[in-house]
PDB file of N, CA and C in Angstrom:
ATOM      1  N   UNK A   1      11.981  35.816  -0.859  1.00  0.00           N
ATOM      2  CA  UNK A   1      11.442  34.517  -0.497  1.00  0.00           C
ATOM      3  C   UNK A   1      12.057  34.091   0.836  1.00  0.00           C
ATOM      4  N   UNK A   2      11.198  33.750   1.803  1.00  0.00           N
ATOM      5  CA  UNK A   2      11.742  33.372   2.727  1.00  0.00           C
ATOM      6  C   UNK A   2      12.199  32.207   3.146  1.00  0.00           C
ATOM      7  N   UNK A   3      12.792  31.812   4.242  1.00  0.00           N
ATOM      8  CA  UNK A   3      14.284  30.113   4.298  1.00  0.00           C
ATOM      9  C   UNK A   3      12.612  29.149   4.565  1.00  0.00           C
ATOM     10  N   UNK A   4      11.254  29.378   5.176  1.00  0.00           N
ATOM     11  CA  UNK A   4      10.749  28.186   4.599  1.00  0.00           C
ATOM     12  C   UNK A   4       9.835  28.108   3.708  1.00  0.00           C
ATOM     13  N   UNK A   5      10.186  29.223   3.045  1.00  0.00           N
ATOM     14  CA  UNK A   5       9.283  28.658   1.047  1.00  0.00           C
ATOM     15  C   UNK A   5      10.291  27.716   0.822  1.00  0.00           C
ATOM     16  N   UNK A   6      11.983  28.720   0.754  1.00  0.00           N
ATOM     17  CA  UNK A   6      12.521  27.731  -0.273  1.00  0.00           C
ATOM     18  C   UNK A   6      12.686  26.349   0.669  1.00  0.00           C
ATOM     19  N   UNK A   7      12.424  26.109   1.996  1.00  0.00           N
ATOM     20  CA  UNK A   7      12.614  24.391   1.741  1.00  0.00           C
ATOM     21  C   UNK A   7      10.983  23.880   1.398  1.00  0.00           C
ATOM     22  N   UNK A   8      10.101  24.272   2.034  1.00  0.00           N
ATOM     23  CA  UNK A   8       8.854  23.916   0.864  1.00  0.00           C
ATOM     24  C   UNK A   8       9.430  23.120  -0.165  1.00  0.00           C
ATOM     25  N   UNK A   9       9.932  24.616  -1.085  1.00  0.00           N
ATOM     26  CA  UNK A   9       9.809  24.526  -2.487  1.00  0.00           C
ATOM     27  C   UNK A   9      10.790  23.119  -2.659  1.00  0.00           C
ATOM     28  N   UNK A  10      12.156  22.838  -1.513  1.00  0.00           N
ATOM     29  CA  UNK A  10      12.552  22.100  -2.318  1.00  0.00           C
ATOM     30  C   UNK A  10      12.193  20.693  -1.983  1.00  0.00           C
ATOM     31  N   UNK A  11      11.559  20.653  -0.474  1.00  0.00           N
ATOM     32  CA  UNK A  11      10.973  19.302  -0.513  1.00  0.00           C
ATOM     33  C   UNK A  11      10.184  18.407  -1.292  1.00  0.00           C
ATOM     34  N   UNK A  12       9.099  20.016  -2.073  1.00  0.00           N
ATOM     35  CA  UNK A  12       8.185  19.427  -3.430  1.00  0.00           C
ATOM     36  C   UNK A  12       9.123  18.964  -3.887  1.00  0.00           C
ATOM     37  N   UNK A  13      10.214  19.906  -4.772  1.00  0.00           N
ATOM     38  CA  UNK A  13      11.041  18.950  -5.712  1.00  0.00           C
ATOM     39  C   UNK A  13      11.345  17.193  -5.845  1.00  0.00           C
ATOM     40  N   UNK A  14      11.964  17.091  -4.291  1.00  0.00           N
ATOM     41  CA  UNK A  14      12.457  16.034  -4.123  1.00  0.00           C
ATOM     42  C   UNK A  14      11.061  15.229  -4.409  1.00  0.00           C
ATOM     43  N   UNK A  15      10.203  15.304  -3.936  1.00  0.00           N
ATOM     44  CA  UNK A  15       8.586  14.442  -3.470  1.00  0.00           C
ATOM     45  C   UNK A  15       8.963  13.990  -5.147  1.00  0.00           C
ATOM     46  N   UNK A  16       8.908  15.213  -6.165  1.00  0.00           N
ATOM     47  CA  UNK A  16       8.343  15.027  -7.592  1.00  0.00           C
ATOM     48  C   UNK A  16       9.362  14.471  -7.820  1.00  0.00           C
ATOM     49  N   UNK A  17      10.807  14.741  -8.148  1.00  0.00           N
ATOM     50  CA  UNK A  17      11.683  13.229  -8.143  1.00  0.00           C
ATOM     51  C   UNK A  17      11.637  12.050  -8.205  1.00  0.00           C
ATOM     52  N   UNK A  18      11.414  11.800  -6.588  1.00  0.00           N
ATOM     53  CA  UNK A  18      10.306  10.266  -6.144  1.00  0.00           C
ATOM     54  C   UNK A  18       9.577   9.589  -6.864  1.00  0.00           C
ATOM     55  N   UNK A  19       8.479  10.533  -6.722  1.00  0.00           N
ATOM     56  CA  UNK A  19       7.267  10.411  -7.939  1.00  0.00           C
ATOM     57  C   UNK A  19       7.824   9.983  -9.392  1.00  0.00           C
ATOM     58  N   UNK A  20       8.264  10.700  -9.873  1.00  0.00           N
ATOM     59  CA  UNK A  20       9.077  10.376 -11.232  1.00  0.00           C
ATOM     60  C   UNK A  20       9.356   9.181 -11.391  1.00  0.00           C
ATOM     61  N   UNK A  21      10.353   8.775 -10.355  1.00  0.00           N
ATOM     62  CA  UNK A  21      10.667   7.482 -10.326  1.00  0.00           C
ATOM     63  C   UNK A  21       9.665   6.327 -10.207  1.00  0.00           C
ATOM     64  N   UNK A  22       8.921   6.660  -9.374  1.00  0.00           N
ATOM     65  CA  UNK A  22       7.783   5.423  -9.173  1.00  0.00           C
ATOM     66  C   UNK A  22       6.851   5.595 -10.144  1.00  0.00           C
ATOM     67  N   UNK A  23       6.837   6.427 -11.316  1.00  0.00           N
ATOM     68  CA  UNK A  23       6.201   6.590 -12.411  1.00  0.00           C
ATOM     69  C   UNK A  23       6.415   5.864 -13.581  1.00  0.00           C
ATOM     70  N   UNK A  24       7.773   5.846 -13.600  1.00  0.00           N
ATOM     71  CA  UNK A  24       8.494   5.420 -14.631  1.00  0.00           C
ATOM     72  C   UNK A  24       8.364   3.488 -14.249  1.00  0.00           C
ATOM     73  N   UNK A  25       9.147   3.177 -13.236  1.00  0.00           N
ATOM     74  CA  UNK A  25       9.377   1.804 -12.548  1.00  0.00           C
ATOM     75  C   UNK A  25       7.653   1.004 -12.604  1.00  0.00           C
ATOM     76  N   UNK A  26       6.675   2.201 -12.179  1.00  0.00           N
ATOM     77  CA  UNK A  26       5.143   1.474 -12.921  1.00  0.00           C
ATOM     78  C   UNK A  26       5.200   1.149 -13.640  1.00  0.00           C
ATOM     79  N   UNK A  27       5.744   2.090 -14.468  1.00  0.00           N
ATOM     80  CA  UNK A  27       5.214   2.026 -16.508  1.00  0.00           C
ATOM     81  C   UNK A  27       6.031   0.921 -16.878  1.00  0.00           C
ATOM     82  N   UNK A  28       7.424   0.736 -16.198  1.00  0.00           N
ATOM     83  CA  UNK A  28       8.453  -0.348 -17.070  1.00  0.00           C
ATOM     84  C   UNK A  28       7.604  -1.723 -16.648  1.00  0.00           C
ATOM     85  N   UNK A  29       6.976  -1.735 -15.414  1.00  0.00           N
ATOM     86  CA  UNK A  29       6.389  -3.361 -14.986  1.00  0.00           C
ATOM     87  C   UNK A  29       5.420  -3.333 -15.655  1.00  0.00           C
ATOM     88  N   UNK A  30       4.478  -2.549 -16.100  1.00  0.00           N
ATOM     89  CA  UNK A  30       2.874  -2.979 -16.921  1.00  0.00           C
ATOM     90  C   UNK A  30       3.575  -3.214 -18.540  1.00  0.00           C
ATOM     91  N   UNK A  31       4.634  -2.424 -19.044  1.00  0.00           N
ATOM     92  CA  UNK A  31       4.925  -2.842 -20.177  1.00  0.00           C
ATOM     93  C   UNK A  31       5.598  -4.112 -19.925  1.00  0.00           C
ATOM     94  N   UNK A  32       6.169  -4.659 -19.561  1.00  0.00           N
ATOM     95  CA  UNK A  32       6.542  -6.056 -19.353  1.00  0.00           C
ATOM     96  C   UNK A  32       5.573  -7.196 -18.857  1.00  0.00           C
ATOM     97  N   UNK A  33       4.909  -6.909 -18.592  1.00  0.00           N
ATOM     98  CA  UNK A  33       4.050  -7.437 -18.201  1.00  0.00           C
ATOM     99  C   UNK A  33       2.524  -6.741 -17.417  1.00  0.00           C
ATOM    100  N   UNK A  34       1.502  -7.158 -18.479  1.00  0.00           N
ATOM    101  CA  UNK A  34       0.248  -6.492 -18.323  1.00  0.00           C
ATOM    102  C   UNK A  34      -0.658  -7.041 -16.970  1.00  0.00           C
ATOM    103  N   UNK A  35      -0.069  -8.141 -16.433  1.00  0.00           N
ATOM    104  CA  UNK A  35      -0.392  -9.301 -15.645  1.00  0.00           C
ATOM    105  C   UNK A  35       0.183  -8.357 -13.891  1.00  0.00           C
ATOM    106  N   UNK A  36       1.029  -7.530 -14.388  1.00  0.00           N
ATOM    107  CA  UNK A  36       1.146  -6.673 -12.680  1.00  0.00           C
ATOM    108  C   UNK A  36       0.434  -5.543 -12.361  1.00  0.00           C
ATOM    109  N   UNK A  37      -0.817  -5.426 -13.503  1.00  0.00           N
ATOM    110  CA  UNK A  37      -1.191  -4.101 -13.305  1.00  0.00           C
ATOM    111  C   UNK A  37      -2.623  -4.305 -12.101  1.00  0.00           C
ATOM    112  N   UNK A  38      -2.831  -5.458 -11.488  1.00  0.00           N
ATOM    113  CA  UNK A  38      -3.302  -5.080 -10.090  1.00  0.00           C
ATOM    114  C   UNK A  38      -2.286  -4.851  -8.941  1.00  0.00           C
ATOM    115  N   UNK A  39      -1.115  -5.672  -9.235  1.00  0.00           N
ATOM    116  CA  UNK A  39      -0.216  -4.814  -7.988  1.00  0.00           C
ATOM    117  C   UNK A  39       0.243  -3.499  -8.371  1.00  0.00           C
ATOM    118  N   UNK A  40       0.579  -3.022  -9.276  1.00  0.00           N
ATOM    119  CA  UNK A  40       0.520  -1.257  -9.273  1.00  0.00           C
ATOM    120  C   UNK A  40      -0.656  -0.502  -9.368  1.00  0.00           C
ATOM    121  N   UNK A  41      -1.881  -1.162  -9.371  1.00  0.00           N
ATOM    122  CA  UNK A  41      -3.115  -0.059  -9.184  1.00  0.00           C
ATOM    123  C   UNK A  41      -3.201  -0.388  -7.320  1.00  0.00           C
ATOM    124  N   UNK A  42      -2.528  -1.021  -6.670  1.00  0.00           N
ATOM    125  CA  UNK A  42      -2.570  -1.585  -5.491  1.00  0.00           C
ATOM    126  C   UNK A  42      -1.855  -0.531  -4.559  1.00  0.00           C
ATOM    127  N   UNK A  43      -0.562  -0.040  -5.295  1.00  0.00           N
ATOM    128  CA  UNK A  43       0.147   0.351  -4.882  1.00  0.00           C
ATOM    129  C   UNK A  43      -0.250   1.852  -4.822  1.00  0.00           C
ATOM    130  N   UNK A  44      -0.439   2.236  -6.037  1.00  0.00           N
ATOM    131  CA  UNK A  44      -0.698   3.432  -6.403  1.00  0.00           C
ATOM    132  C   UNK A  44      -2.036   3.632  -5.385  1.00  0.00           C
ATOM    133  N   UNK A  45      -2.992   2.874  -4.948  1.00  0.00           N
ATOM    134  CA  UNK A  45      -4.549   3.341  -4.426  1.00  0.00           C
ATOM    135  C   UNK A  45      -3.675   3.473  -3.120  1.00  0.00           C
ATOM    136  N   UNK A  46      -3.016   2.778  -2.435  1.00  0.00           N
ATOM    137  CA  UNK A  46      -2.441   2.892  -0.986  1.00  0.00           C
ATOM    138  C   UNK A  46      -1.479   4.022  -0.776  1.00  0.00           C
ATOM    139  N   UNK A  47      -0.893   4.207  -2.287  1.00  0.00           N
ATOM    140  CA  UNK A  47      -0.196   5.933  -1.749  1.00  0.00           C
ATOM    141  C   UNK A  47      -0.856   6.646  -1.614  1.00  0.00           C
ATOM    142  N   UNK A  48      -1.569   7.142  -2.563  1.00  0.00           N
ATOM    143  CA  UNK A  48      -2.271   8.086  -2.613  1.00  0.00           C
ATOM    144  C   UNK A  48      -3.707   8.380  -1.487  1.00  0.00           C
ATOM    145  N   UNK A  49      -3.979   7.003  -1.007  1.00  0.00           N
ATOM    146  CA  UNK A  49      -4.886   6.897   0.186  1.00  0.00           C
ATOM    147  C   UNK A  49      -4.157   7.470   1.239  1.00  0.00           C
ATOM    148  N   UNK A  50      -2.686   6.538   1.285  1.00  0.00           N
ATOM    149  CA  UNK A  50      -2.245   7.622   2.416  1.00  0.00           C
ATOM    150  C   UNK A  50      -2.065   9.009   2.399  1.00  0.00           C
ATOM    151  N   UNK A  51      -1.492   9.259   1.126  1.00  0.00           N
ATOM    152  CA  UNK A  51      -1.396  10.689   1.238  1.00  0.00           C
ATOM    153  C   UNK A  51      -2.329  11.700   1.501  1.00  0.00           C
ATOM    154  N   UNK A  52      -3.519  11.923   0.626  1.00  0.00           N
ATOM    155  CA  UNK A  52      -5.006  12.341   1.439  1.00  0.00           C
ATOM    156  C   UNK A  52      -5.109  12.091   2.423  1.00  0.00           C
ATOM    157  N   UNK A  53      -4.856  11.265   3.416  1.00  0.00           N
ATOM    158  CA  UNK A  53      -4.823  11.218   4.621  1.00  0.00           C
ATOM    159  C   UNK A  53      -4.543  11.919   4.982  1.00  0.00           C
ATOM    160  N   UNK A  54      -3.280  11.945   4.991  1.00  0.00           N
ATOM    161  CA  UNK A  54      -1.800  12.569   6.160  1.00  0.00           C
ATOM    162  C   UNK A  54      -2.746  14.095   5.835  1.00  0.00           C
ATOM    163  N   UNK A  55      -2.958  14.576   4.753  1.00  0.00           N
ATOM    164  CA  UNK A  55      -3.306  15.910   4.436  1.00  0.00           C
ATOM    165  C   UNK A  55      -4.441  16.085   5.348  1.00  0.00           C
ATOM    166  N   UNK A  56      -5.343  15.429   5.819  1.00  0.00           N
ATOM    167  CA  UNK A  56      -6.510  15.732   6.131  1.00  0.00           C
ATOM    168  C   UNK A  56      -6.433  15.887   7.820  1.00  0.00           C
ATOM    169  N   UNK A  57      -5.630  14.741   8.057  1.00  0.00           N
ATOM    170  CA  UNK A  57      -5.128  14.072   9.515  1.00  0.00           C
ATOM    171  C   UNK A  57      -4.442  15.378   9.776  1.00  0.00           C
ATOM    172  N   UNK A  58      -3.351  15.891   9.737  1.00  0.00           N
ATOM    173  CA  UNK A  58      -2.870  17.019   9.604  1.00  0.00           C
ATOM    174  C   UNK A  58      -3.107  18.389   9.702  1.00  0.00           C
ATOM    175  N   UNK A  59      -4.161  18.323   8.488  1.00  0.00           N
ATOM    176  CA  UNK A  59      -4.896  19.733   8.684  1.00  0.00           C
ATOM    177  C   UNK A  59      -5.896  19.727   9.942  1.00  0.00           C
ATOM    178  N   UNK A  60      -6.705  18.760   9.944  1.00  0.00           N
ATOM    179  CA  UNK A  60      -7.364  18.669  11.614  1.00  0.00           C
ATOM    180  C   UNK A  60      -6.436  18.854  12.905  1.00  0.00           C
ATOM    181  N   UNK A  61      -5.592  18.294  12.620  1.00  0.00           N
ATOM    182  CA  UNK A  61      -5.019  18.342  13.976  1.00  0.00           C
ATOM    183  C   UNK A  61      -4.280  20.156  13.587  1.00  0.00           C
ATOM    184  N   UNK A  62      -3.948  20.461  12.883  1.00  0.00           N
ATOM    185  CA  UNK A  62      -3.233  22.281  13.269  1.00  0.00           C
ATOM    186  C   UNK A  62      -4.505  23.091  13.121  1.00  0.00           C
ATOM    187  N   UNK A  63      -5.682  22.360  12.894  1.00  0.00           N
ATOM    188  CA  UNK A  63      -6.688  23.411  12.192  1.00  0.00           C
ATOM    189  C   UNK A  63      -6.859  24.316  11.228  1.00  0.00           C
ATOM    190  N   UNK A  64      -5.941  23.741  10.229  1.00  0.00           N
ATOM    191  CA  UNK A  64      -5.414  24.400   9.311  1.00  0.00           C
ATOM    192  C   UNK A  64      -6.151  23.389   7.804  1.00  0.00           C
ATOM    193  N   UNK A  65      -7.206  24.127   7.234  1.00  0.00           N
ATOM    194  CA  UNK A  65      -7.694  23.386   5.818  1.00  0.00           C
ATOM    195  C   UNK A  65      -6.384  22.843   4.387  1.00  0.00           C
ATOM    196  N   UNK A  66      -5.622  21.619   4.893  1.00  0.00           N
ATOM    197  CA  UNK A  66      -4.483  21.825   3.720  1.00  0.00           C
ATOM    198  C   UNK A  66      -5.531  21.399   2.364  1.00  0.00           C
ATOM    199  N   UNK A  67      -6.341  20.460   2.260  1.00  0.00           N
ATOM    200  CA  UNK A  67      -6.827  19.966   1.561  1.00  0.00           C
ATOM    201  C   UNK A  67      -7.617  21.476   0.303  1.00  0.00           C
ATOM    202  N   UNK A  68      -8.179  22.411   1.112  1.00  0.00           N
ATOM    203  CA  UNK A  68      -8.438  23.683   0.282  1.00  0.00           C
ATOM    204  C   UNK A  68      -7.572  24.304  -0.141  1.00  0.00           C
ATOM    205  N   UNK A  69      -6.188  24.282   0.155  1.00  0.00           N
ATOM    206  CA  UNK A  69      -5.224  24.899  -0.978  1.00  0.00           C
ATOM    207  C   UNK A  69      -5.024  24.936  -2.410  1.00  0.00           C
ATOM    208  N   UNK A  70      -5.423  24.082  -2.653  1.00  0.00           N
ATOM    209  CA  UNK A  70      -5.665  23.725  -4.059  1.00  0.00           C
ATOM    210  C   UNK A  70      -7.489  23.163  -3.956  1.00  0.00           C
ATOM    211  N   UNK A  71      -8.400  23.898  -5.284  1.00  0.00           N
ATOM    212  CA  UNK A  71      -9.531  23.635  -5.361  1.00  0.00           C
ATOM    213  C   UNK A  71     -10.350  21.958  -5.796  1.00  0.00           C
ATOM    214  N   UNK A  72     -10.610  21.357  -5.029  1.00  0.00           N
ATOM    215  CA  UNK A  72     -11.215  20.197  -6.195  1.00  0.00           C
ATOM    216  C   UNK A  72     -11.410  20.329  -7.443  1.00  0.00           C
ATOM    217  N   UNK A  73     -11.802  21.566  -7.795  1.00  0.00           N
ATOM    218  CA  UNK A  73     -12.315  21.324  -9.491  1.00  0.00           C
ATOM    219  C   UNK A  73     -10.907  21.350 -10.120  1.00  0.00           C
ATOM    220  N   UNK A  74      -9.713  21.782  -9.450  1.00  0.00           N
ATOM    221  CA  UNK A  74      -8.288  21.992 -10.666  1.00  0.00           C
ATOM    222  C   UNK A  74      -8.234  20.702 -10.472  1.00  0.00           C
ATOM    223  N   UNK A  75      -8.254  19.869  -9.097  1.00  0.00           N
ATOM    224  CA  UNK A  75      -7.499  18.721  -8.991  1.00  0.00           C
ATOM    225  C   UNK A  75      -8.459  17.469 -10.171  1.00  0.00           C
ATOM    226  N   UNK A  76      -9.782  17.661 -10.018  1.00  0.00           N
ATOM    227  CA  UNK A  76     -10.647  17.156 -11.272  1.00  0.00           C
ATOM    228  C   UNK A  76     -10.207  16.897 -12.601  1.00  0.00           C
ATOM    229  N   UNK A  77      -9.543  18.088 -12.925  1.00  0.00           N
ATOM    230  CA  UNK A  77      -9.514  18.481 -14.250  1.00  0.00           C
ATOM    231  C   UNK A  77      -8.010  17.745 -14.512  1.00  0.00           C
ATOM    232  N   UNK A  78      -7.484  17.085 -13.410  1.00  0.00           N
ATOM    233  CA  UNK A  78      -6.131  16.246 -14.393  1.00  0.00           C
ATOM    234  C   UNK A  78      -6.700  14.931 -14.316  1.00  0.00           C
ATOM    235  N   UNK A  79      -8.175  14.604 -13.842  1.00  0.00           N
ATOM    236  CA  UNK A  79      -8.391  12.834 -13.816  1.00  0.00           C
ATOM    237  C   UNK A  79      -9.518  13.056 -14.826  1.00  0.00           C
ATOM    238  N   UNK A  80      -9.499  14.140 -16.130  1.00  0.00           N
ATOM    239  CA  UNK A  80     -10.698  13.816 -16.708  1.00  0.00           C
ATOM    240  C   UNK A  80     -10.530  12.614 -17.976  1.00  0.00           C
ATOM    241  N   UNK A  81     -10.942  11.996 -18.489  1.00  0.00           N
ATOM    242  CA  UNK A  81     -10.771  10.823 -19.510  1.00  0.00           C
ATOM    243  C   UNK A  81     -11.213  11.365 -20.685  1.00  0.00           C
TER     244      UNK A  81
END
């Protein structure tokens, strides 16, 4: 494995860390109160807006497709209800 998989690999880590945390700190404010769950669907639509971004913004500018690394239909299949 080469020196930039493993920082890749460990920047994911850290990202999912993060994540973790702002997962949890959601969940503790909607259980305390059901009355904040437009500021964390607020929050949550503006990360994740940015983040698709940056991916897209990004891949245009190196010319590089990041967004096809992973297929829409896997990414589908964790928002099914």
């Amino acid at each position: 494995m080469s020196e930039k998989d493993k920082q890749i690999i460990h920047q994911l880590k850290q990202s999912l860390l993060h994540l973790d945390e702002a997962l949890t700190l959601s969940i503790q404010m909607l259980e305390e109160d059901a009355n904040n769950k437009n500021k964390i669907t607020a929050v949550w639509e503006e990360f994740l807006s940015a983040f698709f971004d940056r991916v897209k913004s990004r891949g245009d500018a190196s010319k590089v497709n990041l967004s096809k690394l992973v297929p829409l239909p896997k990414l589908i299949r964790f928002f099914k209800i």
